[in-house]
N, C-alpha and C. Protein backbone atom coordinates (compact mmCIF):
# COMPACT_ATOMS: atom_id res chain seq x y z
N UNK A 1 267.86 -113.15 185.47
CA UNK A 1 267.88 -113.71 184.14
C UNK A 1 266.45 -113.68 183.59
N UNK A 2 266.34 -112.77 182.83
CA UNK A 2 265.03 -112.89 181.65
C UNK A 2 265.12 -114.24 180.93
N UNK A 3 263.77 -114.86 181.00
CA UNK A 3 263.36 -115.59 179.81
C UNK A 3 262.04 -115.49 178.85
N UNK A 4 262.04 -115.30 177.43
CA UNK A 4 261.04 -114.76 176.60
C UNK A 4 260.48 -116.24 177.00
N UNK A 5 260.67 -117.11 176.42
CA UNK A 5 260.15 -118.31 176.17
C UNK A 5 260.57 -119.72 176.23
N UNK A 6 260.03 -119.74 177.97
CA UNK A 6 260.48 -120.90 178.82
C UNK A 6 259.86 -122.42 178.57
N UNK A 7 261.33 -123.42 178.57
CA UNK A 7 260.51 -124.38 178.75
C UNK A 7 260.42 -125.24 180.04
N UNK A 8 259.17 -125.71 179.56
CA UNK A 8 258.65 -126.66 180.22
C UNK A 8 258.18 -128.35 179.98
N UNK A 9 258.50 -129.09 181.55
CA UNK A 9 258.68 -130.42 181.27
C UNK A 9 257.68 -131.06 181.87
N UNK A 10 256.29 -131.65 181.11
CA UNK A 10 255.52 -132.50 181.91
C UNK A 10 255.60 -134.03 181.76
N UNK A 11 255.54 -134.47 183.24
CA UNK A 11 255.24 -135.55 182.75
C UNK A 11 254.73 -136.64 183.67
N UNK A 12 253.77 -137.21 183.25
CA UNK A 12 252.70 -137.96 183.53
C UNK A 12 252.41 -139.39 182.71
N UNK A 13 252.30 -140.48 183.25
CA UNK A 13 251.81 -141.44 182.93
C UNK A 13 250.72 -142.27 181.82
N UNK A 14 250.08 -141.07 182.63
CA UNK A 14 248.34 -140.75 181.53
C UNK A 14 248.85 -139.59 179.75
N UNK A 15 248.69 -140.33 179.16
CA UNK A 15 248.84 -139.35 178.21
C UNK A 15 247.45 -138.76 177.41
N UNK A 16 246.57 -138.84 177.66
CA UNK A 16 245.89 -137.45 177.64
C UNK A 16 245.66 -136.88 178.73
N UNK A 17 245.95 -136.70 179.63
CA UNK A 17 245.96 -135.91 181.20
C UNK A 17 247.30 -134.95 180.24
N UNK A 18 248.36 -135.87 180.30
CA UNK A 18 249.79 -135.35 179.49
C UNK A 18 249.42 -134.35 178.63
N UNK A 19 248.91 -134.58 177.30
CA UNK A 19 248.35 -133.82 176.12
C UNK A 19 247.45 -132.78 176.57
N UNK A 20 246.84 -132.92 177.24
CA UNK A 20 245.95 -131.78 177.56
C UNK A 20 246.97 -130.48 178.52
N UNK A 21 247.56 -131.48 179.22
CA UNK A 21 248.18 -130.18 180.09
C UNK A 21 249.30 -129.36 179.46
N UNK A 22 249.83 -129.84 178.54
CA UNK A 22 250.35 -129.50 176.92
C UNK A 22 249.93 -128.53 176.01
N UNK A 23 248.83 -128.53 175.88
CA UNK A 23 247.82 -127.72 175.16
C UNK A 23 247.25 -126.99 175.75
N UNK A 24 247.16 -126.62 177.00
CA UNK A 24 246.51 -125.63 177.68
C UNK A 24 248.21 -124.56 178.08
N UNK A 25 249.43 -124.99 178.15
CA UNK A 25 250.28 -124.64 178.27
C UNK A 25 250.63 -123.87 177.26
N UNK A 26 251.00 -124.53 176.09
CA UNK A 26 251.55 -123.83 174.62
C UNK A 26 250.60 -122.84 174.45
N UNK A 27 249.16 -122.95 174.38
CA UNK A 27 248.14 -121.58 173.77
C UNK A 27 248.32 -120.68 175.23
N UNK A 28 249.61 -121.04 176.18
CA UNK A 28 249.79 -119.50 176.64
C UNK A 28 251.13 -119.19 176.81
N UNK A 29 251.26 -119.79 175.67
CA UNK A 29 252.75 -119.49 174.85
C UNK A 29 254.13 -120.12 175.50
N UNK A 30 253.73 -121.21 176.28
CA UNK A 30 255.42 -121.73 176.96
C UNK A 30 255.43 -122.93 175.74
N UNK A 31 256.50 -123.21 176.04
CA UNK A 31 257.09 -124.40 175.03
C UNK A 31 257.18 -125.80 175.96
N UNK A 32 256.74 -126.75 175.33
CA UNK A 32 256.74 -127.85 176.12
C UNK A 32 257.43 -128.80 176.03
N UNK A 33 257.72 -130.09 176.51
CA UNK A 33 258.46 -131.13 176.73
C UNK A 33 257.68 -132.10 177.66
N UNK A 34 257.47 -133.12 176.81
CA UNK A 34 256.60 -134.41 177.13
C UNK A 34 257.45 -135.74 177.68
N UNK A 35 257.20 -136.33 178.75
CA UNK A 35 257.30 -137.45 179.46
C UNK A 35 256.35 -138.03 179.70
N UNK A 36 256.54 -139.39 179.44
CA UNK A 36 255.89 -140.43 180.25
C UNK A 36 256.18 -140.92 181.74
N UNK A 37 257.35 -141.07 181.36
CA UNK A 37 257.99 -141.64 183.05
C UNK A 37 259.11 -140.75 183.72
N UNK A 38 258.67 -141.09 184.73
CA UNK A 38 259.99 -140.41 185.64
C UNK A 38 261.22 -140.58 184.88
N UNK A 39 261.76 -141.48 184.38
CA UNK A 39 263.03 -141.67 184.05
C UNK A 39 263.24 -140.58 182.94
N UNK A 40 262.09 -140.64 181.99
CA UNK A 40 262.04 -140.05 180.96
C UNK A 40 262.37 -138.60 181.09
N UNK A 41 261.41 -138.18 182.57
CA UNK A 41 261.98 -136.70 182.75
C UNK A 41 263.35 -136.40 182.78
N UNK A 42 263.64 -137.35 183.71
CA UNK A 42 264.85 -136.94 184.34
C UNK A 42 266.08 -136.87 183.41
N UNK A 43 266.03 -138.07 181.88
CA UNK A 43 266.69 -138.10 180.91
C UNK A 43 266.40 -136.78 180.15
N UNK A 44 265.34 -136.23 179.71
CA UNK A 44 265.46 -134.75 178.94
C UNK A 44 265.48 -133.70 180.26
N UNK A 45 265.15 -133.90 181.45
CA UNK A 45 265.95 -132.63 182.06
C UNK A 45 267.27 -132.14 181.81
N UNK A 46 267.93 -133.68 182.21
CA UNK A 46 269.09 -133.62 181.71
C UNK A 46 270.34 -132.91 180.33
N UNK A 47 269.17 -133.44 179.15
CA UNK A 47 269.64 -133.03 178.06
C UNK A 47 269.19 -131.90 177.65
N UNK A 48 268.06 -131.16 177.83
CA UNK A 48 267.79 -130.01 177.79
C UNK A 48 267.58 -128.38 179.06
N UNK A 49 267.25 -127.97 177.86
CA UNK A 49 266.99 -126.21 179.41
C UNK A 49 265.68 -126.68 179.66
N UNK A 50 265.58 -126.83 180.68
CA UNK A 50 264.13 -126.86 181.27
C UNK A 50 263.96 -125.38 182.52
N UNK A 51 263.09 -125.03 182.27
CA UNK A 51 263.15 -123.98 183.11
C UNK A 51 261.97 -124.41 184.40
N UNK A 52 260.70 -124.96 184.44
CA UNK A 52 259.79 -125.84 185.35
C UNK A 52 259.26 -126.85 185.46
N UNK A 53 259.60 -127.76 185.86
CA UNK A 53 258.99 -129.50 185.88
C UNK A 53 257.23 -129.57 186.33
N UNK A 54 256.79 -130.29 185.90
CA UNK A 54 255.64 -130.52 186.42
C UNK A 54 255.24 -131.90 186.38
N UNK A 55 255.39 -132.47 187.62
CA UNK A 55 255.53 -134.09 187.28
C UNK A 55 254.52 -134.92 188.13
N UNK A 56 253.99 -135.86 187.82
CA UNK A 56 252.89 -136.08 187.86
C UNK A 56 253.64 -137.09 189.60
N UNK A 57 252.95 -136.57 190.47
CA UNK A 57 253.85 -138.04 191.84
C UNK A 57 253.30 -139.21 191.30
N UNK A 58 252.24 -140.20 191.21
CA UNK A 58 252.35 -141.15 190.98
C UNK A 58 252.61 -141.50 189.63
N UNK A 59 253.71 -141.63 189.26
CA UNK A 59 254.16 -142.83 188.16
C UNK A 59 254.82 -144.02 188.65
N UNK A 60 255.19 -144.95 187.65
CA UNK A 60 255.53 -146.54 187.89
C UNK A 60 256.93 -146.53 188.39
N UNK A 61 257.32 -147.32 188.93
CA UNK A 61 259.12 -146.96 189.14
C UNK A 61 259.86 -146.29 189.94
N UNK A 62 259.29 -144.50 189.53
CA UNK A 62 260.16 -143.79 189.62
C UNK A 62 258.68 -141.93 189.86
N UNK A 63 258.90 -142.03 191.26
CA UNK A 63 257.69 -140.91 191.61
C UNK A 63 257.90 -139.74 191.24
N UNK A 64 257.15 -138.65 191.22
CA UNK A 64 257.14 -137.48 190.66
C UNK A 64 258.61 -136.72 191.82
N UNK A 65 258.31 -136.57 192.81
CA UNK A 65 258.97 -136.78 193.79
C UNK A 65 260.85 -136.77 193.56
N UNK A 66 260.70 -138.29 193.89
CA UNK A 66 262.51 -139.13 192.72
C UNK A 66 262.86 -138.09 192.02
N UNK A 67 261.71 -138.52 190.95
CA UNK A 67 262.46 -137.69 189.86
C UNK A 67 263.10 -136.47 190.04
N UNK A 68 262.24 -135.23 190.96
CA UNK A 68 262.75 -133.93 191.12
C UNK A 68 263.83 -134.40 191.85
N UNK A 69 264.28 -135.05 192.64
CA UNK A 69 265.60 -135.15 193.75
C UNK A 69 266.81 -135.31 192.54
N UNK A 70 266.19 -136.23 191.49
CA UNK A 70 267.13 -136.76 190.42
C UNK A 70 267.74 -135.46 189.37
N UNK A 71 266.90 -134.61 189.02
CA UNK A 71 267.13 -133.18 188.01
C UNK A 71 267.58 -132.53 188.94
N UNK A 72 267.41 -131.87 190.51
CA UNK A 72 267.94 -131.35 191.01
C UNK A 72 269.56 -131.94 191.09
N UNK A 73 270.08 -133.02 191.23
CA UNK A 73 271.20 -132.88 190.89
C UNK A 73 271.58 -132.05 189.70
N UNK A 74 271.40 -131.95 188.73
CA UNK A 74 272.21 -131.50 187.30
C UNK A 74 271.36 -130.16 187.44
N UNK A 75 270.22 -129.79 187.45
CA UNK A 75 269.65 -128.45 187.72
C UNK A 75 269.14 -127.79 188.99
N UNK A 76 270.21 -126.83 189.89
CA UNK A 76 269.98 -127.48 191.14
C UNK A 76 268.39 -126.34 191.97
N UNK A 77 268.26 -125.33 190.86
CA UNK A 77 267.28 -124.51 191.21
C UNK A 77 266.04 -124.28 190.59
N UNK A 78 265.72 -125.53 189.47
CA UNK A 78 264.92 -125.57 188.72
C UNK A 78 263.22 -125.79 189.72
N UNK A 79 262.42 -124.85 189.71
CA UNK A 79 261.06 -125.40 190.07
C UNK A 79 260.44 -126.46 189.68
N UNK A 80 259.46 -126.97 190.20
CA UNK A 80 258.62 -128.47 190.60
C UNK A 80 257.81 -128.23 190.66
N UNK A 81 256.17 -128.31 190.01
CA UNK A 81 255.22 -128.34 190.58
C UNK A 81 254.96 -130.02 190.21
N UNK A 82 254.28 -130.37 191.42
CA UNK A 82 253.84 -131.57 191.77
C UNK A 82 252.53 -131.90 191.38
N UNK A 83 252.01 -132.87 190.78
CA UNK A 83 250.18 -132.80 190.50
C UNK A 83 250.01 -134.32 190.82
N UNK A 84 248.89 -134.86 191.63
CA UNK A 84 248.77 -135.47 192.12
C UNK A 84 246.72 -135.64 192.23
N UNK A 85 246.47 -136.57 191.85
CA UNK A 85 245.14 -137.02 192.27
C UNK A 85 244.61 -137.21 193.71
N UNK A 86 245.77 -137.64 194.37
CA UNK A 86 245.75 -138.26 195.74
C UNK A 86 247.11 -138.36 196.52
N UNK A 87 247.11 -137.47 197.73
CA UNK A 87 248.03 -137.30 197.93
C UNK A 87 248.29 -137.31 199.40
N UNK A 88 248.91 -138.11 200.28
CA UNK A 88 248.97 -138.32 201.75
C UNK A 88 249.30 -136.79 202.55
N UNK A 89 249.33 -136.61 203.65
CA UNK A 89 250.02 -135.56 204.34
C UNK A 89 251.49 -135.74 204.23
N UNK A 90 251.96 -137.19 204.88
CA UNK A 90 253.41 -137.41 204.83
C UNK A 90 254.00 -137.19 203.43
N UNK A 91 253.59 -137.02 202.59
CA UNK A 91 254.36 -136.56 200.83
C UNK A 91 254.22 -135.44 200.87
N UNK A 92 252.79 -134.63 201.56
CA UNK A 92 252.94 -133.42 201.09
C UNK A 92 254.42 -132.68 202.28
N UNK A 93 254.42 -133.27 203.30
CA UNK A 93 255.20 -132.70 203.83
C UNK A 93 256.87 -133.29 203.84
N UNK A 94 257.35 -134.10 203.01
CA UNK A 94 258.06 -134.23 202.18
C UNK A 94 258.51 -133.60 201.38
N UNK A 95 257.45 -133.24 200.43
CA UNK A 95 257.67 -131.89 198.90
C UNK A 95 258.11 -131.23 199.77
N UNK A 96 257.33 -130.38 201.06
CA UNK A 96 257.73 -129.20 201.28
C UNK A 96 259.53 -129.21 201.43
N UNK A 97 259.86 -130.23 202.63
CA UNK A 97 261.18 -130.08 202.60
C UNK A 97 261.99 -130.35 201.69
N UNK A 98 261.77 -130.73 200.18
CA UNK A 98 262.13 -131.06 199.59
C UNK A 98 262.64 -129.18 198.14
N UNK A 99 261.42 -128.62 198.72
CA UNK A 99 261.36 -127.22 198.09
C UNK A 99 260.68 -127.22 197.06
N UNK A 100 259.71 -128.01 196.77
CA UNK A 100 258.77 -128.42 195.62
C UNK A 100 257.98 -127.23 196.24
N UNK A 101 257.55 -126.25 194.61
CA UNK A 101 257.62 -125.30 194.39
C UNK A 101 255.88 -125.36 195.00
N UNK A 102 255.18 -125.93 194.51
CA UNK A 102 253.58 -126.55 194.76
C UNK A 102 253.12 -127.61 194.43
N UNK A 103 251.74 -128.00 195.09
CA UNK A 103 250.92 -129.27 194.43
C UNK A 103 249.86 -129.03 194.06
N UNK A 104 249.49 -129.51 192.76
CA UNK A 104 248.66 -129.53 192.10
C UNK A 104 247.34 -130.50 192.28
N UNK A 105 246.22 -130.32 193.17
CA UNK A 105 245.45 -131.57 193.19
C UNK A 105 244.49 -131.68 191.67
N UNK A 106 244.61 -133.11 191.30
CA UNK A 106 244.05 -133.39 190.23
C UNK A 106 242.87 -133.07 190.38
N UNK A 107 241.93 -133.26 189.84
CA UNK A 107 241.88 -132.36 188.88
C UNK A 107 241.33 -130.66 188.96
N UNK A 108 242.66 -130.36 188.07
CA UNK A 108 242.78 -128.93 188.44
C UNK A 108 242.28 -128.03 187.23
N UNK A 109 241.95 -126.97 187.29
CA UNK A 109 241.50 -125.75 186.24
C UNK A 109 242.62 -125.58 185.28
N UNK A 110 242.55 -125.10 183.92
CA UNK A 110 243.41 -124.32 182.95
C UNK A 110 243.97 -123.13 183.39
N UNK A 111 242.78 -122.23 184.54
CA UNK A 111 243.56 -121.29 184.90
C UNK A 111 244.38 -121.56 186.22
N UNK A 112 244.24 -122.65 186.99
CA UNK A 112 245.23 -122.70 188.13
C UNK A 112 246.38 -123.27 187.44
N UNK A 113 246.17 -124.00 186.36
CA UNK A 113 247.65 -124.50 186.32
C UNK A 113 248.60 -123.62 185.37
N UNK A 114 247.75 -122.25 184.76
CA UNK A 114 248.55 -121.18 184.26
C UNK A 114 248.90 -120.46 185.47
N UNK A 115 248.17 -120.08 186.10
CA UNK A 115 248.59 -119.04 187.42
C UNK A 115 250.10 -119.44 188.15
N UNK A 116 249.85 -121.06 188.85
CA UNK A 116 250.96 -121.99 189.54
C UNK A 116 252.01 -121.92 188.25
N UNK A 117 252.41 -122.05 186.83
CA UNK A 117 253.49 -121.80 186.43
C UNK A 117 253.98 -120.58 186.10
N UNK A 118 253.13 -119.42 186.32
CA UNK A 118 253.42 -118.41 185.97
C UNK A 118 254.37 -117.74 187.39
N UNK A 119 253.24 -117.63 188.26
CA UNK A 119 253.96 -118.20 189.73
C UNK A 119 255.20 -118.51 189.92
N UNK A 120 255.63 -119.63 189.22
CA UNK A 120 257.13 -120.11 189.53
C UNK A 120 257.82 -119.60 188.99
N UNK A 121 257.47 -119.07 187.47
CA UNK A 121 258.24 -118.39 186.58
C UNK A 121 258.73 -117.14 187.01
N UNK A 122 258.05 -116.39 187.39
CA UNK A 122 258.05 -115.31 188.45
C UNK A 122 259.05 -115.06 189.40
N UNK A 123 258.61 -116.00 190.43
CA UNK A 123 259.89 -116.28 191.70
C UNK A 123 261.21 -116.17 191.24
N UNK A 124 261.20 -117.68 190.05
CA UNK A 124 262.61 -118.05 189.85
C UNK A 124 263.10 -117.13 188.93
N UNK A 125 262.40 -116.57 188.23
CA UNK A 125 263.00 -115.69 186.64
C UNK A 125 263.21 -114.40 186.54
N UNK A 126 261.89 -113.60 187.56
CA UNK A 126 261.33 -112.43 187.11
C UNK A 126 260.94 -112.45 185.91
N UNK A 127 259.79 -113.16 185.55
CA UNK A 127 259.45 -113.56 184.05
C UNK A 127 258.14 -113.09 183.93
């Protein structure tokens, strides 16, 4: 399945961490979708095409983590990248079995976090 112009779902706590990773996204042409909270993702995963999550693990409630277990129900092959400031071994080796696509350590470059979605886009799309 070709896609011209995939979207994508971030979401993070911090909203200029949020906005920025937004804006470095769109000027390389994906379309975006903003969350605050886990729940939030998991409510527009739901309602929309999302084609790659990128969710921040620590939020309030409901972890970056959750959330992907939660969209993988209704989208069951959708990629994950994970971004994280701080991040234990036992989570990272969690994601893995979990099939989380990568992790992102905060703070990361404009060009790693184009490469890592292009990356997924790739795998999952041939995009």
């Amino acid at each position: 399945m070709r896609i011209y112009h995939p979207w994508l779902l971030v979401a993070d706590d911090d909203p200029i961490f949020r906005e920025t990773v937004q804006q470095v996204l769109e000027a390389e042409g994906y379309r975006t979708l903003l969350a605050s909270t886990g729940e939030e993702a998991v409510a527009l995963a739901r309602q929309q095409e999302v084609h790659v999550l990128l969710l921040d693990f620590h939020m309030p409630r409901l972890t970056g983590l959750e959330a992907f277990r939660l969209v993988r129900q209704v989208k069951h092959n959708v990629p994950c990248i994970l971004m994280s400031g701080a991040i234990d071994p036992e989570t990272v080796e969690q994601a893995r079995r979990e099939a989380v696509f990568e992790i992102l350590t905060k703070p990361f470059s404009a060009r790693q976090l184009s490469t890592v979605v292009r990356n997924a886009l790739t795998q999952k799309y041939g995009f």
